[in-house]
C-alpha atoms as a PDB file:
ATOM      1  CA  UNK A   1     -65.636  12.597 -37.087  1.00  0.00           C
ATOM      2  CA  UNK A   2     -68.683  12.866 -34.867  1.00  0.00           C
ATOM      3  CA  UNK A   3     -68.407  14.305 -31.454  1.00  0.00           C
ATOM      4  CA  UNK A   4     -68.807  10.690 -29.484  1.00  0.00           C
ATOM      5  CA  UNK A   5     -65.902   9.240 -31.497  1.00  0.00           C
ATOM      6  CA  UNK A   6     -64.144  12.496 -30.948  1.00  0.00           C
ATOM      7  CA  UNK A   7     -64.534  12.278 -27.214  1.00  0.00           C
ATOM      8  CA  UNK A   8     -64.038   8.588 -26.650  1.00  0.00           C
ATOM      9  CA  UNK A   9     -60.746   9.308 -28.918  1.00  0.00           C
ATOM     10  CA  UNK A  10     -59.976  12.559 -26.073  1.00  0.00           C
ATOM     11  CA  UNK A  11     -60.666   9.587 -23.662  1.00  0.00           C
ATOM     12  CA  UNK A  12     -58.264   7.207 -24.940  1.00  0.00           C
ATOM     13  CA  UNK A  13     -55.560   9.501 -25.199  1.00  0.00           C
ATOM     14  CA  UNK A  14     -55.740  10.753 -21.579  1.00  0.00           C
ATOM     15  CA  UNK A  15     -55.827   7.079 -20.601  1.00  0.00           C
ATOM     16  CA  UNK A  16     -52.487   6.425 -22.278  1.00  0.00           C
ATOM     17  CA  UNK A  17     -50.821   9.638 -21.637  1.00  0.00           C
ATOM     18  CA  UNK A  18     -51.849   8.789 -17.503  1.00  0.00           C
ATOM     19  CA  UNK A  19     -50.195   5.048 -18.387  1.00  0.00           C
ATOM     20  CA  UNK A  20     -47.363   6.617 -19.904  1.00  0.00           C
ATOM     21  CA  UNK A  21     -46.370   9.557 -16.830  1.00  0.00           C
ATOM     22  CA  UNK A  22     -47.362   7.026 -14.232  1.00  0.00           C
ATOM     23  CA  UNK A  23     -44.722   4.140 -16.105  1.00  0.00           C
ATOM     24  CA  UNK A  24     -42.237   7.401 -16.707  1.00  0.00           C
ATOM     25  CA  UNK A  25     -42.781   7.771 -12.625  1.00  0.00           C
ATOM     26  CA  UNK A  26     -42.515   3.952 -11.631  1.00  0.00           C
ATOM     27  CA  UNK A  27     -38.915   4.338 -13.611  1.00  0.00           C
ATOM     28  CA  UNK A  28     -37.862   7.059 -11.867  1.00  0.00           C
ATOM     29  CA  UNK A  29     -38.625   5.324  -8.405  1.00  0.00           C
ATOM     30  CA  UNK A  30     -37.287   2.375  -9.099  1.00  0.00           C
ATOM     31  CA  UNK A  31     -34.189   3.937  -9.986  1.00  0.00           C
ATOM     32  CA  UNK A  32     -34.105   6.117  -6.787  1.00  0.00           C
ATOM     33  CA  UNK A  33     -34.952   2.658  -4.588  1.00  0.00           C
ATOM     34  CA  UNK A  34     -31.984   0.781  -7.018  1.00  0.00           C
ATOM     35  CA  UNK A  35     -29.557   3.700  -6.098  1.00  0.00           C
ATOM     36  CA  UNK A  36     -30.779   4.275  -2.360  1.00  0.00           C
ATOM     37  CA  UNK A  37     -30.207  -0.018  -2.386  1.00  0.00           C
ATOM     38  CA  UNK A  38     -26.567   0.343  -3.443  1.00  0.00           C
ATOM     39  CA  UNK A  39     -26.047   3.360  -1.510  1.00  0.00           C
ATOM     40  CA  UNK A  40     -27.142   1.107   1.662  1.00  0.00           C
ATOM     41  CA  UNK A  41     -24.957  -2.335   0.241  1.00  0.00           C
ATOM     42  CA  UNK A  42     -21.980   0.252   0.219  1.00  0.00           C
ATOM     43  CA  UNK A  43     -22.336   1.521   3.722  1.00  0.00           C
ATOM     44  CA  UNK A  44     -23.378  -2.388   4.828  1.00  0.00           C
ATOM     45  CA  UNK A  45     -20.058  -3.278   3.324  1.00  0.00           C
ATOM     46  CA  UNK A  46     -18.248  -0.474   5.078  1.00  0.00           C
ATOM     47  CA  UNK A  47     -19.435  -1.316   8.364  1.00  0.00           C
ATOM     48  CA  UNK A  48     -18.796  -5.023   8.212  1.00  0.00           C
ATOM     49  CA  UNK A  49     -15.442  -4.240   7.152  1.00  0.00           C
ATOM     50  CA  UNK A  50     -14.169  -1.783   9.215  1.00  0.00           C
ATOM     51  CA  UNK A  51     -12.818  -4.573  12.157  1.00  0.00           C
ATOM     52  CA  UNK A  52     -10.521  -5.998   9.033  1.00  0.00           C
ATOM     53  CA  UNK A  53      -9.519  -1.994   8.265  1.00  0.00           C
ATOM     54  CA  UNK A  54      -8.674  -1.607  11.756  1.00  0.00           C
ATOM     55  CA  UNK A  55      -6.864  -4.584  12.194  1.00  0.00           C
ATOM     56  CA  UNK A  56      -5.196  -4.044   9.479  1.00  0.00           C
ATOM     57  CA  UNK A  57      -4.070  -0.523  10.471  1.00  0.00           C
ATOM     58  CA  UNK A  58      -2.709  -2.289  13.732  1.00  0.00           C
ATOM     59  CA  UNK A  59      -1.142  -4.573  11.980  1.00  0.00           C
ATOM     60  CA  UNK A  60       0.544  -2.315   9.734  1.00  0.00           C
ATOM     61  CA  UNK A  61       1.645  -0.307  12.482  1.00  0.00           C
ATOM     62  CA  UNK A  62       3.048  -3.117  14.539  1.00  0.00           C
ATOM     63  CA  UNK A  63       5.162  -4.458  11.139  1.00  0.00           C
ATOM     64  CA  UNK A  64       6.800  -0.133  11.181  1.00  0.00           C
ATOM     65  CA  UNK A  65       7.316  -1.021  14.889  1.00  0.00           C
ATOM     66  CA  UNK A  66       9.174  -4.154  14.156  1.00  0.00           C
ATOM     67  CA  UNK A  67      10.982  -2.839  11.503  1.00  0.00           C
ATOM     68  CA  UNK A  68      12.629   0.052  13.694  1.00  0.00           C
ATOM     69  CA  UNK A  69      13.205  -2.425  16.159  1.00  0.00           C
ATOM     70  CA  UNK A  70      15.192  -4.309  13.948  1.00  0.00           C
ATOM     71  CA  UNK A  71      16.940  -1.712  12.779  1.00  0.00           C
ATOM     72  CA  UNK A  72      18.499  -0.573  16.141  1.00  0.00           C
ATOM     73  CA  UNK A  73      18.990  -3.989  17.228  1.00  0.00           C
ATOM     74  CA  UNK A  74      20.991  -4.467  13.572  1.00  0.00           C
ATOM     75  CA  UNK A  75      22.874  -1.191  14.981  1.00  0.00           C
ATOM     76  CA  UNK A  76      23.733  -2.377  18.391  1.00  0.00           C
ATOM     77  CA  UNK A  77      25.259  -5.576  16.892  1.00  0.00           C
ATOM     78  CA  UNK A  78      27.254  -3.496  14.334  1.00  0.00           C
ATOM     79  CA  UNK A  79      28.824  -1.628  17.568  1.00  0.00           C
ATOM     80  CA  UNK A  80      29.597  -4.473  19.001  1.00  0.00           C
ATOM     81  CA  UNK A  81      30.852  -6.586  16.356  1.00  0.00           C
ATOM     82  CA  UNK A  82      33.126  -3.699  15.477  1.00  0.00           C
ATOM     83  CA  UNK A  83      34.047  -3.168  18.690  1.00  0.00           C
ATOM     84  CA  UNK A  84      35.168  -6.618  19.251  1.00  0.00           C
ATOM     85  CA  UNK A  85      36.874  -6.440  16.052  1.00  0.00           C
ATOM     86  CA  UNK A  86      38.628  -3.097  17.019  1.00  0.00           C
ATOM     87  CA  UNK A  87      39.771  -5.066  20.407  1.00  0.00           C
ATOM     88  CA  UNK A  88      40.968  -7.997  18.401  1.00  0.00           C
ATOM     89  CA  UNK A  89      43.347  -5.522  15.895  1.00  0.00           C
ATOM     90  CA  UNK A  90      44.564  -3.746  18.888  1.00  0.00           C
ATOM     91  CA  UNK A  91      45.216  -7.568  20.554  1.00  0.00           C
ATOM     92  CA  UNK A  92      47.228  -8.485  17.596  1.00  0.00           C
ATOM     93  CA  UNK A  93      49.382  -4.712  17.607  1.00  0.00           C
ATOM     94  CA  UNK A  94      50.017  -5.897  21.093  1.00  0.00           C
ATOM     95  CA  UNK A  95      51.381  -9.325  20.504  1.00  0.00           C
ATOM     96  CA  UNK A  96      53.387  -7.961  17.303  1.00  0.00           C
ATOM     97  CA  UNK A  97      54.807  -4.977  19.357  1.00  0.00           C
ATOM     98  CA  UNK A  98      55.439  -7.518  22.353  1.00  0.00           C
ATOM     99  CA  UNK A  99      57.303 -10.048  20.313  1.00  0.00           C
ATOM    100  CA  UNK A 100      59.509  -7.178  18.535  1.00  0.00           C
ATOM    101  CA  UNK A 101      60.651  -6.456  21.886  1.00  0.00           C
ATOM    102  CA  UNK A 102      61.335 -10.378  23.008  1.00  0.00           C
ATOM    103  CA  UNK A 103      63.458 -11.002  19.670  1.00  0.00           C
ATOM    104  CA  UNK A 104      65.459  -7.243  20.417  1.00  0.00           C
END
């Protein structure tokens, strides 16, 4: 091979070794912008989301409210209900006692 074919074959092989770094570079950025995109698409969803995260924390913490509501409310009426049904036994002691003593 002559030195012109030699060169212009130097020549062609920088050429494609520049095409192929500057395509290996174009890769790399494009994956950097694809991952800095879903990075920001994650923090978008985040933020548009966070009213529905905080409502449902208040909701959450209203339904743990109820609940313990209920469950003293439940507890009150248990007192009461036995109570009444204490006052009833002690009603009917009364009327068996007081009839023992009418038929004596």
């Amino acid at each position: 091979m002559s030195g012109p074919v030699l060169r212009q074959l130097a020549a062609t092989w920088g050429k494609w070794y520049e095409l192929i770094e500057e395509k290996r570079a174009a890769e790399q950025q494009a994956e950097m912008d694809s991952m800095t995109d879903q990075r920001n698409a994650m923090i978008l969803k985040k933020f548009m989301h966070r009213d529905m995260a905080k409502a449902w924390a208040t909701w959450m913490e209203l339904h743990d409210m109820f609940a313990l509501i209920r469950r003293a409310a439940g507890r009150m009426m248990n007192r009461v209900i036995a109570g009444s049904f204490e006052r009833w036994v002690e009603y009917v002691d009364e009327i068996i006692e007081t009839r023992t003593k009418i038929q004596r």
